[in-house]
C-alpha atoms as a PDB file:
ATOM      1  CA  UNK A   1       0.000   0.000   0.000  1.00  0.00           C
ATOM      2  CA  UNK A   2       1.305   3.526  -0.751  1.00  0.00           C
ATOM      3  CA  UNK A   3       2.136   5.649   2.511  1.00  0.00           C
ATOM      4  CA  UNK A   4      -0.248   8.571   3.237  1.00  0.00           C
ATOM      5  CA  UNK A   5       0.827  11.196   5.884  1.00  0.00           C
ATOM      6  CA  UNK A   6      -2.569  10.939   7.677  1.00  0.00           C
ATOM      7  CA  UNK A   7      -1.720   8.808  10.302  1.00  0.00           C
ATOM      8  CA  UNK A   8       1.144  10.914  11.527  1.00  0.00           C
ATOM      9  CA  UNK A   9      -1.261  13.950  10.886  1.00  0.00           C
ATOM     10  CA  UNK A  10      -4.312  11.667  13.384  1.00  0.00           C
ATOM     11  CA  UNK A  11      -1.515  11.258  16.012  1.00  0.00           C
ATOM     12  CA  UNK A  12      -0.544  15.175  15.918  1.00  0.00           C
ATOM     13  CA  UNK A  13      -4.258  16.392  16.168  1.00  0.00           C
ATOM     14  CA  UNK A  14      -4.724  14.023  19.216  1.00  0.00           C
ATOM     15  CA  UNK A  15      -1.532  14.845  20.786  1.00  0.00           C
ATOM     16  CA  UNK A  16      -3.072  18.671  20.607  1.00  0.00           C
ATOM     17  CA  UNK A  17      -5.745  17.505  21.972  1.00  0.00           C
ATOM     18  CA  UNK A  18      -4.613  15.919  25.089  1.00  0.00           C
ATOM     19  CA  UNK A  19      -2.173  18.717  25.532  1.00  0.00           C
ATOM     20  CA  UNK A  20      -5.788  21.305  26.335  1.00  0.00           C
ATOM     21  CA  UNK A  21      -7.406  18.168  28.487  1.00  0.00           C
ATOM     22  CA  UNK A  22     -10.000  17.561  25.699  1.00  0.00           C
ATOM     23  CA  UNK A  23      -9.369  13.955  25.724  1.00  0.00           C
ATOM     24  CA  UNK A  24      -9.064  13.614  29.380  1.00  0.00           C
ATOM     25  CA  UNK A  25     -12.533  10.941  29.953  1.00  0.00           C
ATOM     26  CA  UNK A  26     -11.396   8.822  27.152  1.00  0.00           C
ATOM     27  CA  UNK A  27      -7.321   8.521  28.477  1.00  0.00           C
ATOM     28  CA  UNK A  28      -9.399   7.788  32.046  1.00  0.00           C
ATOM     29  CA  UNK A  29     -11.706   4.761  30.120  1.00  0.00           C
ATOM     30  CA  UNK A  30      -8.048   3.437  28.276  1.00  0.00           C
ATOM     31  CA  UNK A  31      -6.497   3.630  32.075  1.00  0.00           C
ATOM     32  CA  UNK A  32      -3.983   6.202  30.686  1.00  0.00           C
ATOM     33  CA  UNK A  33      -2.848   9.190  32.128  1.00  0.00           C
ATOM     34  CA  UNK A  34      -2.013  12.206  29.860  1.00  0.00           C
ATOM     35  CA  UNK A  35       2.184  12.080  30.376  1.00  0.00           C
ATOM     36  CA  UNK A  36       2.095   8.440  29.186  1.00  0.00           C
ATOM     37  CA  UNK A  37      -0.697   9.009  26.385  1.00  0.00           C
ATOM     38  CA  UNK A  38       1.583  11.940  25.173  1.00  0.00           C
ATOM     39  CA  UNK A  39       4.662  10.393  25.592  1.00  0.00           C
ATOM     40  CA  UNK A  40       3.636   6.869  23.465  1.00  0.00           C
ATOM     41  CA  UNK A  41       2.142   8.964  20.518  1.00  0.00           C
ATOM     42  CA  UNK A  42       5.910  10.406  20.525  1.00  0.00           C
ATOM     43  CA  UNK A  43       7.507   7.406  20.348  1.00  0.00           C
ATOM     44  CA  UNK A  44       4.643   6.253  18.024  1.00  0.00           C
ATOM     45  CA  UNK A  45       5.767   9.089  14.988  1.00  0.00           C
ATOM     46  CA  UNK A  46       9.283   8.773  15.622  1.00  0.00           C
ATOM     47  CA  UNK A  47       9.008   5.113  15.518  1.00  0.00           C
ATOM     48  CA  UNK A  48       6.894   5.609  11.806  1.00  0.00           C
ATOM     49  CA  UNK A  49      10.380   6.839  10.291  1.00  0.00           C
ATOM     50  CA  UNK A  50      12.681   3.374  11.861  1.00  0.00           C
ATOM     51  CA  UNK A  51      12.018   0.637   9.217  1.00  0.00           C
ATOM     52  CA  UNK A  52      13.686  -2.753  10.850  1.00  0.00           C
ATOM     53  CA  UNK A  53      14.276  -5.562   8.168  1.00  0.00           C
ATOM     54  CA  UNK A  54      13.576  -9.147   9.425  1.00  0.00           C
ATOM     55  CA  UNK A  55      15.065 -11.357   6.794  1.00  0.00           C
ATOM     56  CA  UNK A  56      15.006 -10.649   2.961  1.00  0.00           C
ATOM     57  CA  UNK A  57      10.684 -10.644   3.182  1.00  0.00           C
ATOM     58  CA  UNK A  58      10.167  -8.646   6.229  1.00  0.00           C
ATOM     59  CA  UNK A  59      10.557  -5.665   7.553  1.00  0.00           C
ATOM     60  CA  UNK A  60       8.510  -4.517  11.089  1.00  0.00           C
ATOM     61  CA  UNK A  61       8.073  -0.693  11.370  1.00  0.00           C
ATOM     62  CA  UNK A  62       9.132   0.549  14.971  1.00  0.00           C
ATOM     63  CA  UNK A  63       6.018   3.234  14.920  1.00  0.00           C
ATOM     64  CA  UNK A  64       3.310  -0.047  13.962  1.00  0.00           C
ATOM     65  CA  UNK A  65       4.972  -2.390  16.357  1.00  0.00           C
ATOM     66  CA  UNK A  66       4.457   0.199  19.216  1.00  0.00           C
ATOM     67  CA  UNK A  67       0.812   0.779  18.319  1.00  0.00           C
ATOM     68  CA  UNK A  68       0.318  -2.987  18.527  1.00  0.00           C
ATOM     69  CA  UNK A  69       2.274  -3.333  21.573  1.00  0.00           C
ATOM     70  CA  UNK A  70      -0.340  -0.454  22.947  1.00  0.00           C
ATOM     71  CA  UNK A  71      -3.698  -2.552  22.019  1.00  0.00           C
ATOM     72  CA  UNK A  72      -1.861  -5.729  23.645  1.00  0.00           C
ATOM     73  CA  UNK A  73      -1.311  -3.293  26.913  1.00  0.00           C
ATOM     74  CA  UNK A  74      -5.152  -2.882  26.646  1.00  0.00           C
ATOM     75  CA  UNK A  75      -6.426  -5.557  26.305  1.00  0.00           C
ATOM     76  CA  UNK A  76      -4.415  -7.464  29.373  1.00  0.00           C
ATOM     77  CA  UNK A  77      -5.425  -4.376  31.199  1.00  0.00           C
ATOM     78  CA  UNK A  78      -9.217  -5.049  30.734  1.00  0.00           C
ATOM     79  CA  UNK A  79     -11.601  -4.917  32.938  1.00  0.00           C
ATOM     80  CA  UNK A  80     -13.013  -8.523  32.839  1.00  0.00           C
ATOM     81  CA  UNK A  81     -12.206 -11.819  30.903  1.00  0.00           C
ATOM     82  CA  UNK A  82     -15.341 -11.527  29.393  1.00  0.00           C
ATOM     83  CA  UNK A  83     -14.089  -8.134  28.014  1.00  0.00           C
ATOM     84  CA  UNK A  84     -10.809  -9.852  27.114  1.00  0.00           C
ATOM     85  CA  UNK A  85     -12.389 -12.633  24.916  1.00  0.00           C
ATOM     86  CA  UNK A  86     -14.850 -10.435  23.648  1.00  0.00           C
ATOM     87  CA  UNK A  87     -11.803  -8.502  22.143  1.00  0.00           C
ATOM     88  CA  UNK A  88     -10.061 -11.216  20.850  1.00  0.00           C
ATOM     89  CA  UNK A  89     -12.818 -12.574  19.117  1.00  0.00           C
ATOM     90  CA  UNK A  90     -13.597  -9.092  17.541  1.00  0.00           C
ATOM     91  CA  UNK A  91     -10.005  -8.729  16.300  1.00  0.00           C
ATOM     92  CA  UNK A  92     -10.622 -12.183  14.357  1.00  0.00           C
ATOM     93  CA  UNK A  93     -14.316 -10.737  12.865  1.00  0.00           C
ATOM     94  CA  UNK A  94     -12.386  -7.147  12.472  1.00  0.00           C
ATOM     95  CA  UNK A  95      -9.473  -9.253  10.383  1.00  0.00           C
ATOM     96  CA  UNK A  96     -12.022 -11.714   8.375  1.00  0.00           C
ATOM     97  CA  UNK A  97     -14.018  -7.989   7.796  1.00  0.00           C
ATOM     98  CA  UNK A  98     -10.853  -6.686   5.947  1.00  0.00           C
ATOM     99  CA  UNK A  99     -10.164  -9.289   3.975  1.00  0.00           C
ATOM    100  CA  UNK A 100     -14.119  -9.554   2.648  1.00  0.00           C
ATOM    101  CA  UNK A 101     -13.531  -5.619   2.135  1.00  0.00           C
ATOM    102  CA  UNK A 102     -10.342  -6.142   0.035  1.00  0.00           C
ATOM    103  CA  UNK A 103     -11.379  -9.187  -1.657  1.00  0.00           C
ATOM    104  CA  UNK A 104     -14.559  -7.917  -3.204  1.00  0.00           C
ATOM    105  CA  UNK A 105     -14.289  -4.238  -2.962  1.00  0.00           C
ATOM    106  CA  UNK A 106     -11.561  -3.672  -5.853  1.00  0.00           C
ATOM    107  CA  UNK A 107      -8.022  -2.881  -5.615  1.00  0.00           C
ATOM    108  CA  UNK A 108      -8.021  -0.250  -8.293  1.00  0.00           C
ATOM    109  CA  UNK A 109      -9.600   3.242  -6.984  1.00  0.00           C
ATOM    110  CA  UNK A 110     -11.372   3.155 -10.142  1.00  0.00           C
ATOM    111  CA  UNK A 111     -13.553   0.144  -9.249  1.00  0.00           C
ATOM    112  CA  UNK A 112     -15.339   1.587  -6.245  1.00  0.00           C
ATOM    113  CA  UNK A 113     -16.286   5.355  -4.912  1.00  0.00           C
ATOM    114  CA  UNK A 114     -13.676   5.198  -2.544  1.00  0.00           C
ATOM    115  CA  UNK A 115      -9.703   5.163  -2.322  1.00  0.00           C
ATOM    116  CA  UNK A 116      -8.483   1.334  -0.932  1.00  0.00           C
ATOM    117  CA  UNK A 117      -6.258   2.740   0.982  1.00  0.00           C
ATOM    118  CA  UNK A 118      -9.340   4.347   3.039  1.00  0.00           C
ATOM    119  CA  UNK A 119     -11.345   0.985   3.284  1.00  0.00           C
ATOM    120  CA  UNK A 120      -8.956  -0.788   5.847  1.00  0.00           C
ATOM    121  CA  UNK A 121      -9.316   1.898   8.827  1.00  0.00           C
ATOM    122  CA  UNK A 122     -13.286   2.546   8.007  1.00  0.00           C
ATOM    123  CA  UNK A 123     -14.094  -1.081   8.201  1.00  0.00           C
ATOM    124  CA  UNK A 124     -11.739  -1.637  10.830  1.00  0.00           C
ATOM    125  CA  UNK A 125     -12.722   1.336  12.464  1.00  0.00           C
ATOM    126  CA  UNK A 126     -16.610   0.559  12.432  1.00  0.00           C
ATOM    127  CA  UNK A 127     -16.363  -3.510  12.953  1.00  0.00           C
ATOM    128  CA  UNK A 128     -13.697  -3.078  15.649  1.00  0.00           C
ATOM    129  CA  UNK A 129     -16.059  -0.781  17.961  1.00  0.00           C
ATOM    130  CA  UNK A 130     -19.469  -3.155  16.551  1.00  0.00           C
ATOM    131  CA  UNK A 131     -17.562  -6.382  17.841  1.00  0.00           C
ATOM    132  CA  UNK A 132     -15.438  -4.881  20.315  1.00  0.00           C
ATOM    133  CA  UNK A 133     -18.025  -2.776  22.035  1.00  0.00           C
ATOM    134  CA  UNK A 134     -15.864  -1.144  24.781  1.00  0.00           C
ATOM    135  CA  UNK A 135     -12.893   1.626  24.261  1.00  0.00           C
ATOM    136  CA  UNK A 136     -10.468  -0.910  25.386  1.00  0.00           C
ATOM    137  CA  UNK A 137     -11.992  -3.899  23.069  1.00  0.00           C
ATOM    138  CA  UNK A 138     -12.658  -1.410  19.895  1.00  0.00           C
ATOM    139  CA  UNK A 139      -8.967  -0.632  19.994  1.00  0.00           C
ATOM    140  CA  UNK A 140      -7.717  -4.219  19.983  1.00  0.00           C
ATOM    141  CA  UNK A 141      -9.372  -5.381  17.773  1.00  0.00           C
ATOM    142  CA  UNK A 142      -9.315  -2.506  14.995  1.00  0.00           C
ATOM    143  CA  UNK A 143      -5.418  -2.475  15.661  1.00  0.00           C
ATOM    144  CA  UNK A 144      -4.926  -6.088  15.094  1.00  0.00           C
ATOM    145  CA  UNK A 145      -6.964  -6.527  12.916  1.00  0.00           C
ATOM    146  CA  UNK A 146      -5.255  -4.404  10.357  1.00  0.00           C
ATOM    147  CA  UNK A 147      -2.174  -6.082  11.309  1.00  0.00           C
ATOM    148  CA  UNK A 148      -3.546  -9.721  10.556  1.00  0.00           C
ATOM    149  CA  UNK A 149      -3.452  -8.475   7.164  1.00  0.00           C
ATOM    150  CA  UNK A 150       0.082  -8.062   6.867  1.00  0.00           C
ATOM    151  CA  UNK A 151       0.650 -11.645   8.476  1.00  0.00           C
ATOM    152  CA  UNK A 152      -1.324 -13.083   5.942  1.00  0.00           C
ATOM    153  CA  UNK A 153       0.290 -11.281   3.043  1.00  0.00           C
ATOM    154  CA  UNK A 154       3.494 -13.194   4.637  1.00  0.00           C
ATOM    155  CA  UNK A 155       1.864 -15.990   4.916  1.00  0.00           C
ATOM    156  CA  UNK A 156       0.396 -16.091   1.403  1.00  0.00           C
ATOM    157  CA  UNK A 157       4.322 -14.973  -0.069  1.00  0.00           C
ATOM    158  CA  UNK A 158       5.679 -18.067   1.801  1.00  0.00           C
ATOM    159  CA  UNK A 159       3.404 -20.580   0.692  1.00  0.00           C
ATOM    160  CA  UNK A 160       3.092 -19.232  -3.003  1.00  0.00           C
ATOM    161  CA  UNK A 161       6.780 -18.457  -3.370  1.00  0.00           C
ATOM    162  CA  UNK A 162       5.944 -14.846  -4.871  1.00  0.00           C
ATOM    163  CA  UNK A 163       8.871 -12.531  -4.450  1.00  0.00           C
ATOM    164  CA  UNK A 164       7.668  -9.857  -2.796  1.00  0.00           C
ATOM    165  CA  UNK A 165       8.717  -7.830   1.028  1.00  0.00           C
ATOM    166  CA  UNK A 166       5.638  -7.154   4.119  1.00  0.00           C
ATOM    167  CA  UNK A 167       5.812  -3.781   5.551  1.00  0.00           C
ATOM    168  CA  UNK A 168       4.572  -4.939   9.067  1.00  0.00           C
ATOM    169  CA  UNK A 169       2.891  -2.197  10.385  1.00  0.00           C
ATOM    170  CA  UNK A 170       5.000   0.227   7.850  1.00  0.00           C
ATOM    171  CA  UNK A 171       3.605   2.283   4.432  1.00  0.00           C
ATOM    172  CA  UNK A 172       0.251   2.507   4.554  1.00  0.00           C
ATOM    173  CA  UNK A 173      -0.379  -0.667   6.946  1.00  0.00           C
ATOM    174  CA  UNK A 174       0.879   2.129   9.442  1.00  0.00           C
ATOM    175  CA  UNK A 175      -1.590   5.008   8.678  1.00  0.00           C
ATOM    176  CA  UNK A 176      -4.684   2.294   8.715  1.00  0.00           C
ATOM    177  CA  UNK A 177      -3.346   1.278  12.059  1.00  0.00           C
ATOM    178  CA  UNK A 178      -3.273   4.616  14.015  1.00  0.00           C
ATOM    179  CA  UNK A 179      -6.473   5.637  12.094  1.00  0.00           C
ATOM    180  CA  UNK A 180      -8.359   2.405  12.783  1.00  0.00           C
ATOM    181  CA  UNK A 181      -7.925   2.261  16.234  1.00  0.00           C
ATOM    182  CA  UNK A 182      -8.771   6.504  16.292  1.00  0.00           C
ATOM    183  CA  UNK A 183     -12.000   5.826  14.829  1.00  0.00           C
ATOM    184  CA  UNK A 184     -12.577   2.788  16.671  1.00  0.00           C
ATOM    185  CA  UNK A 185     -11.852   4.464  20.191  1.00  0.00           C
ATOM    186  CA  UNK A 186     -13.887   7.708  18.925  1.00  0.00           C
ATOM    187  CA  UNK A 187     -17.360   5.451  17.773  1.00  0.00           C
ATOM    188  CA  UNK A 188     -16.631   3.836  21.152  1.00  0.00           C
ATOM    189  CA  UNK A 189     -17.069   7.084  23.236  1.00  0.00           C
ATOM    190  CA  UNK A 190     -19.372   9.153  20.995  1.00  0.00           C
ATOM    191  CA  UNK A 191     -21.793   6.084  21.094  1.00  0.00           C
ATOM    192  CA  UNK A 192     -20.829   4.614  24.616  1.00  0.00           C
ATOM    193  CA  UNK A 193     -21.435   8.086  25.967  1.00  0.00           C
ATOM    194  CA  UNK A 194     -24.662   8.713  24.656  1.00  0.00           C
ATOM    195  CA  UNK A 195     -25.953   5.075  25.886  1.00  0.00           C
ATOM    196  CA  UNK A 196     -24.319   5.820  29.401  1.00  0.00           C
ATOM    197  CA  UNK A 197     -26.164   9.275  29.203  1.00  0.00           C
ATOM    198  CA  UNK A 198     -29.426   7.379  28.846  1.00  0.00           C
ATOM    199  CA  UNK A 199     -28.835   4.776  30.916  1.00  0.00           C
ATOM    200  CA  UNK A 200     -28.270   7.223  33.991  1.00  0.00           C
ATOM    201  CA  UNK A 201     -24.543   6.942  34.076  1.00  0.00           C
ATOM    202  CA  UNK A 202     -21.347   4.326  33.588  1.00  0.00           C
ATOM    203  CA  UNK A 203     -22.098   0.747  34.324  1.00  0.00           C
ATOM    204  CA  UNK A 204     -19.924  -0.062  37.592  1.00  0.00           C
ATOM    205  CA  UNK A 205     -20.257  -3.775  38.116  1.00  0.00           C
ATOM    206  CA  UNK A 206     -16.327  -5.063  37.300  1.00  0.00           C
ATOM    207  CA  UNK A 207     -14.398  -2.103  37.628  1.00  0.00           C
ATOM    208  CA  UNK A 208     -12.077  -0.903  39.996  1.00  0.00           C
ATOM    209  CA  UNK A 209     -13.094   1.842  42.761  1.00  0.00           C
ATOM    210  CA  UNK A 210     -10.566   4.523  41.366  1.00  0.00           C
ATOM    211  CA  UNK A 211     -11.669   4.268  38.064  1.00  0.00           C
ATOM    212  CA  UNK A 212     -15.399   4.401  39.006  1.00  0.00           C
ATOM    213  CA  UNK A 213     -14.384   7.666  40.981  1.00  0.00           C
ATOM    214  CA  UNK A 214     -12.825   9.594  38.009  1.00  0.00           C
ATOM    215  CA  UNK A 215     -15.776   8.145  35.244  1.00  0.00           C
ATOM    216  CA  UNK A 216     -18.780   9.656  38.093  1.00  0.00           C
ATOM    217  CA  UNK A 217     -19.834  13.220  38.159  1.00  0.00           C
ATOM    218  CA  UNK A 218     -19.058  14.622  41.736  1.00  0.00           C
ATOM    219  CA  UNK A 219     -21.495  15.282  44.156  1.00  0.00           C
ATOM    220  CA  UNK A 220     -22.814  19.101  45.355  1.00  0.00           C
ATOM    221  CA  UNK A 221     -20.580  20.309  48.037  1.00  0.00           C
ATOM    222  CA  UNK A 222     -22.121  20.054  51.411  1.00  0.00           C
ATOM    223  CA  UNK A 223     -21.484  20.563  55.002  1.00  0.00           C
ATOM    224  CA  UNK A 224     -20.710  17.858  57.922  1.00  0.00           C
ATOM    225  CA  UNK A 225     -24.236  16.895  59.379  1.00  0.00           C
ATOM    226  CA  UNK A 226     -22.561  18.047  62.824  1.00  0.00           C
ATOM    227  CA  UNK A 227     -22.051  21.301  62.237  1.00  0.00           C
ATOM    228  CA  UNK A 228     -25.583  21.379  60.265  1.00  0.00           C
ATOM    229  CA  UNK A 229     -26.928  20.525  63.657  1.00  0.00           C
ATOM    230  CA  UNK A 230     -24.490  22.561  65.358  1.00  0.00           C
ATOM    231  CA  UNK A 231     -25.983  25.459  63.464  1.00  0.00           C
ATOM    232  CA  UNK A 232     -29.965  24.470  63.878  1.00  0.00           C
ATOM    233  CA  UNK A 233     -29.060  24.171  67.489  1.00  0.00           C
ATOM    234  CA  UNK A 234     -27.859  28.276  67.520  1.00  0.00           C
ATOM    235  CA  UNK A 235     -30.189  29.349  65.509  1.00  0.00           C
ATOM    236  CA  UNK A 236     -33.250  27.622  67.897  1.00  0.00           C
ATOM    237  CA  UNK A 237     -31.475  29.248  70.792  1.00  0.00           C
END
């Protein structure tokens, strides 16, 4: 696939946008804090420019293998096993999605109304959050799925004997990573948000006390009940 700056250009905007707090809630739902969010998107884009060649048919890009090694971080960190099989399982749908999407689609740009190279994080995107279903989950499974296409390019190059190199995670595998697991994360909170906002607030059952804490408004201010009575008493005198 040919490289496309707008992964790089996805990681920037979000970077700005943890930088004013505006992605504070969803860093708190991914169990990040805003140092280490900030700090792994930097590592991400300088990563995205370190190609490192595996043989004479590989090469891994250092930006892509930190992205996965994010969604991996996730996923063990999930709430539940239920969560963590759910996530799983969505990364194989996400993956078998993709390859559907590039089998009948079209390669050539010509063939359908869309670019290609846009399909991969779109589907991924939309199937990752659909089968994934929480931040955590949607991330996964958008991420790898996207990369299960590379390892089956490999795998179809080995078995066929085509000459031919995988870009794990590199060119424009890279770009449908970052944006894949963006749009998956944003359908996740724009939608999980507005169900939690119906539902009269975040489902608790499962989750740790300190995360609870930061996802619930806080409660009105109010005074000790002894000095409330301390005060009724004073005024009744």
């Amino acid at each position: 696939m040919a490289n496309f700056p707008f992964g790089l250009i996805a990681l920037v905007i979000v970077s700005i946008l943890i930088y004013f707090g505006v992605a504070h809630r969803v860093l708190d739902r991914l169990r990040l804090s805003d140092r280490a969010a900030l700090g792994i998107i930097a590592l991400i884009i300088v990563g995205s420019f370190i190609d490192i060649p595996l043989g004479g048919r590989v090469t891994i890009n250092l930006g892509g293998l930190i992205a996965v090694g994010l969604a991996i971080y996730l996923l063990v960190g999930a709430g539940t096993a239920y969560e963590k099989i759910r996530a799983i399982l969505a990364a194989a749908v996400t993956a078998l999605a993709l390859f559907l999407a590039g089998r009948f689609l079209g390669a050539e740009p010509e063939e359908i109304f869309i670019d290609p190279l846009y399909i991969y994080p779109l589907v991924a995107g939309v199937v990752g959050y659909l089968a994934g279903r929480s931040r955590r989950g949607a991330f996964f499974a958008a991420v790898m799925g996207v990369l299960a296409l590379d390892v089956g390019q490999y795998i179809y190059l080995v078995r066929t004997g085509v000459r031919g190199t995988v870009h794990v995670g590199g060119a424009g595998a890279f770009d449908s990573l970052i944006l894949a697991g963006i749009l998956a994360v944003l359908l996740a909170e724009l939608i999980g948000e507005t169900l939690e906002r119906i539902q009269g607030g975040p489902a608790v059952e499962g989750r740790p006390e300190e995360l609870i804490k930061n996802l619930q408004e806080p409660e009105p201010a109010r005074k000790p009940v002894q000095e409330e009575s301390e005060e009724g008493g004073e005024q009744g005198d």
